[in-house]
PDB file of N, CA and C in Angstrom:
ATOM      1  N   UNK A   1      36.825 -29.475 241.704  1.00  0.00           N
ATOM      2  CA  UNK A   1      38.018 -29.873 242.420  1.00  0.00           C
ATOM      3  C   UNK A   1      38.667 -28.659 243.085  1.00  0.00           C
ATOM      4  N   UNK A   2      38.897 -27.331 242.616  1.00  0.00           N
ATOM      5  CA  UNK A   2      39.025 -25.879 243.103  1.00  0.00           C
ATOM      6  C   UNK A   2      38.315 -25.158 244.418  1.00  0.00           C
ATOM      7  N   UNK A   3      36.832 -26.289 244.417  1.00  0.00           N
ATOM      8  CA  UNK A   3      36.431 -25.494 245.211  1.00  0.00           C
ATOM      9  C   UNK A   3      36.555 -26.919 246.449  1.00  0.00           C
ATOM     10  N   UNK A   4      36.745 -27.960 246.293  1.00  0.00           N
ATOM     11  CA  UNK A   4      37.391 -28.480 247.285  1.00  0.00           C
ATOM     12  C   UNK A   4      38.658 -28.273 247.976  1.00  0.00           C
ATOM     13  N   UNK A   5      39.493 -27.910 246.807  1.00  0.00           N
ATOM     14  CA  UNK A   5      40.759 -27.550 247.243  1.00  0.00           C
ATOM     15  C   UNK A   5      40.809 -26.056 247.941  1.00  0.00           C
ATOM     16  N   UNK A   6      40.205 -25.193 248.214  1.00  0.00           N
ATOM     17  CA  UNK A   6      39.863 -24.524 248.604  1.00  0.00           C
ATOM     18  C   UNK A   6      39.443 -24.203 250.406  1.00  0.00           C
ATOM     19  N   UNK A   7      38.552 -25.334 250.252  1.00  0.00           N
ATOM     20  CA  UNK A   7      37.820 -25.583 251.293  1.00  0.00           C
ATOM     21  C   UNK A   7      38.605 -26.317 252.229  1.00  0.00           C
ATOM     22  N   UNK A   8      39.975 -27.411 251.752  1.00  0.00           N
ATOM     23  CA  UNK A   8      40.885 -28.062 252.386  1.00  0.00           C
ATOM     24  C   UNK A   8      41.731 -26.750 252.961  1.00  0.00           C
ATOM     25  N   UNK A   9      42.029 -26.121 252.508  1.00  0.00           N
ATOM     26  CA  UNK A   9      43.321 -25.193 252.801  1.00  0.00           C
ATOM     27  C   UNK A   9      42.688 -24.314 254.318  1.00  0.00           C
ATOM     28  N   UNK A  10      41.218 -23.745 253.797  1.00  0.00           N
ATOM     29  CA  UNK A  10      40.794 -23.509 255.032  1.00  0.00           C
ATOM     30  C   UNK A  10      40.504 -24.286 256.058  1.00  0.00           C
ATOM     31  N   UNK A  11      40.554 -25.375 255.933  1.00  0.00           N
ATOM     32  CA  UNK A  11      40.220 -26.153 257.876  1.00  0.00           C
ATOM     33  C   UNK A  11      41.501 -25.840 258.462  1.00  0.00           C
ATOM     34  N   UNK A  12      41.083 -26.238 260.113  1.00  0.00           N
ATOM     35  CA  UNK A  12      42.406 -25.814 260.688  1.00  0.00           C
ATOM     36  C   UNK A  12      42.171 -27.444 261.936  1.00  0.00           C
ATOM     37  N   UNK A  13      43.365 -27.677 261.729  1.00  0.00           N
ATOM     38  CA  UNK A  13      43.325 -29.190 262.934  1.00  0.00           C
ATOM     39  C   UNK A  13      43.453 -28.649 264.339  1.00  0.00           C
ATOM     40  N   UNK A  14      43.002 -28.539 265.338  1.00  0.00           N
ATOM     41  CA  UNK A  14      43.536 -28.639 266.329  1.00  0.00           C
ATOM     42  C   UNK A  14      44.549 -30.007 267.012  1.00  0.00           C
ATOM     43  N   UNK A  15      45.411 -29.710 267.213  1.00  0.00           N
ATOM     44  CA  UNK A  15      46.529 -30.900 267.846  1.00  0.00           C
ATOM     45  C   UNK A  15      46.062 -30.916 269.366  1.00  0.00           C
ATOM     46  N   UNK A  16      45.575 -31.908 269.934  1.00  0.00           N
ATOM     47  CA  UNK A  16      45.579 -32.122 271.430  1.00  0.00           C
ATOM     48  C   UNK A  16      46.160 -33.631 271.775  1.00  0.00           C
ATOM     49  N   UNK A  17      46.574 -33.264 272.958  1.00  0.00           N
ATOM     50  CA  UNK A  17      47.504 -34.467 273.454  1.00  0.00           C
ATOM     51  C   UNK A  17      46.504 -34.946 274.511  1.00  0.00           C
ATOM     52  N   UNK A  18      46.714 -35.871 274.623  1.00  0.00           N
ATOM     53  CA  UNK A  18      45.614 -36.853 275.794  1.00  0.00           C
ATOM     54  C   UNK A  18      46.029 -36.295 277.489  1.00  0.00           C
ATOM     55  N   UNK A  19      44.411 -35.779 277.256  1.00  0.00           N
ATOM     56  CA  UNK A  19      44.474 -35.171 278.932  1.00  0.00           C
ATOM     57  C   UNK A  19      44.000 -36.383 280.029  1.00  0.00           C
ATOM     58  N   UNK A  20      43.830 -36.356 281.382  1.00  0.00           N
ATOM     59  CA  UNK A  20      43.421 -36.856 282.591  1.00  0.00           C
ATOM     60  C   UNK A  20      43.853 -38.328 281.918  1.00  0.00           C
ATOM     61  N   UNK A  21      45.244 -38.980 281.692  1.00  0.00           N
ATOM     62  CA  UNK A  21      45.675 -39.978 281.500  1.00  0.00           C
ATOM     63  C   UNK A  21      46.373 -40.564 282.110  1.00  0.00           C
ATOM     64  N   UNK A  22      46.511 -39.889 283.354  1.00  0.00           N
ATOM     65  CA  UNK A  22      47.962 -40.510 284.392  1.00  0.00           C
ATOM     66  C   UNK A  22      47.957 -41.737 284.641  1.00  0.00           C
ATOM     67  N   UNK A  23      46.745 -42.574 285.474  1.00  0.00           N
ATOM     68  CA  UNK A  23      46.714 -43.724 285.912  1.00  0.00           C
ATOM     69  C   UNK A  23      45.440 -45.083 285.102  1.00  0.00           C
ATOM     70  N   UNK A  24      45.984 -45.218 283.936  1.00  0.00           N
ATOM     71  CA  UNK A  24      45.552 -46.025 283.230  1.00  0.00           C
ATOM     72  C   UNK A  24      46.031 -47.041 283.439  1.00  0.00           C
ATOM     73  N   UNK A  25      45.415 -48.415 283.059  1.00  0.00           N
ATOM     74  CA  UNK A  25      45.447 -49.949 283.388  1.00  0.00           C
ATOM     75  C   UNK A  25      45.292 -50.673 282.584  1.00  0.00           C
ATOM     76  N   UNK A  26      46.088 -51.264 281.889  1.00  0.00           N
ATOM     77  CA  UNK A  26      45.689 -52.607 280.818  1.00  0.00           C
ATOM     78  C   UNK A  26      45.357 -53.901 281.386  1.00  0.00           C
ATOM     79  N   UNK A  27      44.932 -53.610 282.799  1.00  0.00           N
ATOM     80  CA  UNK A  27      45.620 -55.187 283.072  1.00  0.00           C
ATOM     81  C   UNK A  27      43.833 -55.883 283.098  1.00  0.00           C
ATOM     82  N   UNK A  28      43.301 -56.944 283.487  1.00  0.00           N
ATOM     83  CA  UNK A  28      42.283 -57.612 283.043  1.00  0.00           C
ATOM     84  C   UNK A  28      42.110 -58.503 283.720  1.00  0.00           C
ATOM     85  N   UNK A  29      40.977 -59.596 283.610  1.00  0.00           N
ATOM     86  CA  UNK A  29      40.953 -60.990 284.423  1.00  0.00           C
ATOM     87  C   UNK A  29      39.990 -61.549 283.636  1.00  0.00           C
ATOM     88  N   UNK A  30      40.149 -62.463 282.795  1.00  0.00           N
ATOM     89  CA  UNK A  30      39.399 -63.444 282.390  1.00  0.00           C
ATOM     90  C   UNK A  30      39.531 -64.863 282.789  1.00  0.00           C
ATOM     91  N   UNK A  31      38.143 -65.382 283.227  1.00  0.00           N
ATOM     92  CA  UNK A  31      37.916 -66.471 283.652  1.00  0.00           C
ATOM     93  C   UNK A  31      38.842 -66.664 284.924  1.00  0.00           C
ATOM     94  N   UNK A  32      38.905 -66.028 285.559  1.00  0.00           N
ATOM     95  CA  UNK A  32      39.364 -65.985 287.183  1.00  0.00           C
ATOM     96  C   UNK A  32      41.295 -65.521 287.490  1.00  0.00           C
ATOM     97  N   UNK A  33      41.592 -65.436 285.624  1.00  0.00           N
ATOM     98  CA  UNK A  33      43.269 -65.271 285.739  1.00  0.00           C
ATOM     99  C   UNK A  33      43.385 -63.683 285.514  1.00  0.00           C
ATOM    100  N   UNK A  34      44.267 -62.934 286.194  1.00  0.00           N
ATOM    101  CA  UNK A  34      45.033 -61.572 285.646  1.00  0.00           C
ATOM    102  C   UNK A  34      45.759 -61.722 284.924  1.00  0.00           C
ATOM    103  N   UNK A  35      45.646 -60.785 284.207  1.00  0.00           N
ATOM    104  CA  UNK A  35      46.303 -60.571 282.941  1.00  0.00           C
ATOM    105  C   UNK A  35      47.266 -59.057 283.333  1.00  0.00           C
ATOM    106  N   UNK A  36      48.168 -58.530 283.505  1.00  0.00           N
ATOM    107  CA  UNK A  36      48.545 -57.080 282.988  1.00  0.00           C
ATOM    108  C   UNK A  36      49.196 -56.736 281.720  1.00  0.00           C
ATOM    109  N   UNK A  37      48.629 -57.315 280.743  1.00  0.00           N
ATOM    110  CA  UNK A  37      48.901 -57.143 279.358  1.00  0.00           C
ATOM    111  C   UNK A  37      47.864 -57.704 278.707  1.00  0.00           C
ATOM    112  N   UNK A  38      47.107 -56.722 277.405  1.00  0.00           N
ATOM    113  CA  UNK A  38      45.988 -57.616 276.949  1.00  0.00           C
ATOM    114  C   UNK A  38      46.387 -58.239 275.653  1.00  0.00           C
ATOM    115  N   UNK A  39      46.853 -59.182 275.772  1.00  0.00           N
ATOM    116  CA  UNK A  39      47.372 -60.074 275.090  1.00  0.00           C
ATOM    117  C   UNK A  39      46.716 -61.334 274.752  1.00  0.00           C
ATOM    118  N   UNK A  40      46.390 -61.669 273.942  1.00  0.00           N
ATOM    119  CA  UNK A  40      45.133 -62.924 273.696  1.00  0.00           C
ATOM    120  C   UNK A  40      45.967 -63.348 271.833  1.00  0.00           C
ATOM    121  N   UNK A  41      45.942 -64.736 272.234  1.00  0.00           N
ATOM    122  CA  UNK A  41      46.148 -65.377 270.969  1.00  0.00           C
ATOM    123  C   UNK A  41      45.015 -66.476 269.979  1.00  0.00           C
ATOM    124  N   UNK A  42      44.593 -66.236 269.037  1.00  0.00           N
ATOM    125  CA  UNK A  42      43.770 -67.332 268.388  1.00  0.00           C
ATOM    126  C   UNK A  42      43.942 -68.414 268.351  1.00  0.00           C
ATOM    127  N   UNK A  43      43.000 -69.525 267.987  1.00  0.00           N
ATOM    128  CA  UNK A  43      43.056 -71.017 267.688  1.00  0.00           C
ATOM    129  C   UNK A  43      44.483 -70.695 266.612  1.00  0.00           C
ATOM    130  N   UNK A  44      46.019 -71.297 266.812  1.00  0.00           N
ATOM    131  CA  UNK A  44      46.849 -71.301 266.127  1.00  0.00           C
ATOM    132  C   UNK A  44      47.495 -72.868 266.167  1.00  0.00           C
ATOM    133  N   UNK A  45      46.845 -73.699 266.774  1.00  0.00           N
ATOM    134  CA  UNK A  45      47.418 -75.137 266.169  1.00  0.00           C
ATOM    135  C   UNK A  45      46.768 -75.742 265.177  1.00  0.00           C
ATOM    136  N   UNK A  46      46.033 -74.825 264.096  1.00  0.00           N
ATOM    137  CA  UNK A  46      46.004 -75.865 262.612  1.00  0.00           C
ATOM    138  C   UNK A  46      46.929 -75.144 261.670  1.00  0.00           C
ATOM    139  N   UNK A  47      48.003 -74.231 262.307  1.00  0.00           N
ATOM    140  CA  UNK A  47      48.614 -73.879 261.233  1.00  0.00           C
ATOM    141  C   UNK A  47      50.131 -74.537 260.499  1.00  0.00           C
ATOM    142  N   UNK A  48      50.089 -75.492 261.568  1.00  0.00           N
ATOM    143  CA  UNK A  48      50.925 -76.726 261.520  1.00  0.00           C
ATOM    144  C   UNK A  48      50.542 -77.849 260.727  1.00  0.00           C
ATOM    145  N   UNK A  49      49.304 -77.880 260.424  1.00  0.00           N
ATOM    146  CA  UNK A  49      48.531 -78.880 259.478  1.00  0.00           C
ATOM    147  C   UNK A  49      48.669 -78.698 258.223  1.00  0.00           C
ATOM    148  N   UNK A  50      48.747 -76.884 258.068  1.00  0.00           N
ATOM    149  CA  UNK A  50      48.567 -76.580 256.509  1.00  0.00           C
ATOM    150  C   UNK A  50      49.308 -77.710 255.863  1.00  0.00           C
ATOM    151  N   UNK A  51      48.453 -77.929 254.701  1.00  0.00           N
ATOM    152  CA  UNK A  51      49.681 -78.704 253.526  1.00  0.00           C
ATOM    153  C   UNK A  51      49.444 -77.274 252.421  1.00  0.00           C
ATOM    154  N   UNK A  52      50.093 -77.257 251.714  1.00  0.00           N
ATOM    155  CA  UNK A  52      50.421 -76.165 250.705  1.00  0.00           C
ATOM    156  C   UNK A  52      50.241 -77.334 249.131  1.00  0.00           C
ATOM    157  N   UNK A  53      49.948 -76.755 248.141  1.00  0.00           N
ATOM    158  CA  UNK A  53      49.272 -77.338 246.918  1.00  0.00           C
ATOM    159  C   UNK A  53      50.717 -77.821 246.636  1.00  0.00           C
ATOM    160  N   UNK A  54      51.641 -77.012 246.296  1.00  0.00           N
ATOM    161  CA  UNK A  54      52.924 -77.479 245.780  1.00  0.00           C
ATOM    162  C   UNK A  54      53.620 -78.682 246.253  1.00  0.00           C
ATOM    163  N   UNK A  55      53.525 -78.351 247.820  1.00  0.00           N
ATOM    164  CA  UNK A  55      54.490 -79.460 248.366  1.00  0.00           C
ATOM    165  C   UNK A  55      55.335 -78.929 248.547  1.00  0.00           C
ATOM    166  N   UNK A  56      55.832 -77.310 248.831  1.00  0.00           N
ATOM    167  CA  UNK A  56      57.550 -77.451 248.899  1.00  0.00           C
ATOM    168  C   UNK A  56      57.503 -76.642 250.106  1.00  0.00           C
ATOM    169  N   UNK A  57      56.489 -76.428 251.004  1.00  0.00           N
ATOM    170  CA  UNK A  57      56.750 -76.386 252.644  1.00  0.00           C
ATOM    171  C   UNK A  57      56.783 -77.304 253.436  1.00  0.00           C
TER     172      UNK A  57
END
């Protein structure tokens, strides 16, 4: 464990900040629509179905 701890103390991180980032684009087109946000939601109408074992939702 000494000689890991050891070996931690010597690394050194370099910190870099994100270069050539100026003109980035989220935006998208699926199935013929734009999107400028990638935003996508799952099958979420069976969560209205749940019944719960108890009964008290």
């Amino acid at each position: 464990m000494r000689a890991h701890r050891i070996d931690l103390n010597q690394l050194v991180l370099r910190q870099r900040t994100l270069r050539g980032a100026q003109n980035i684009s989220t935006a998208w087109d699926i199935l013929g629509t734009s999107c400028e946000m990638p935003v996508l939601l799952g099958p979420v109408g069976i969560a209205g179905r749940l019944k719960y074992a108890d009964n008290d939702h």
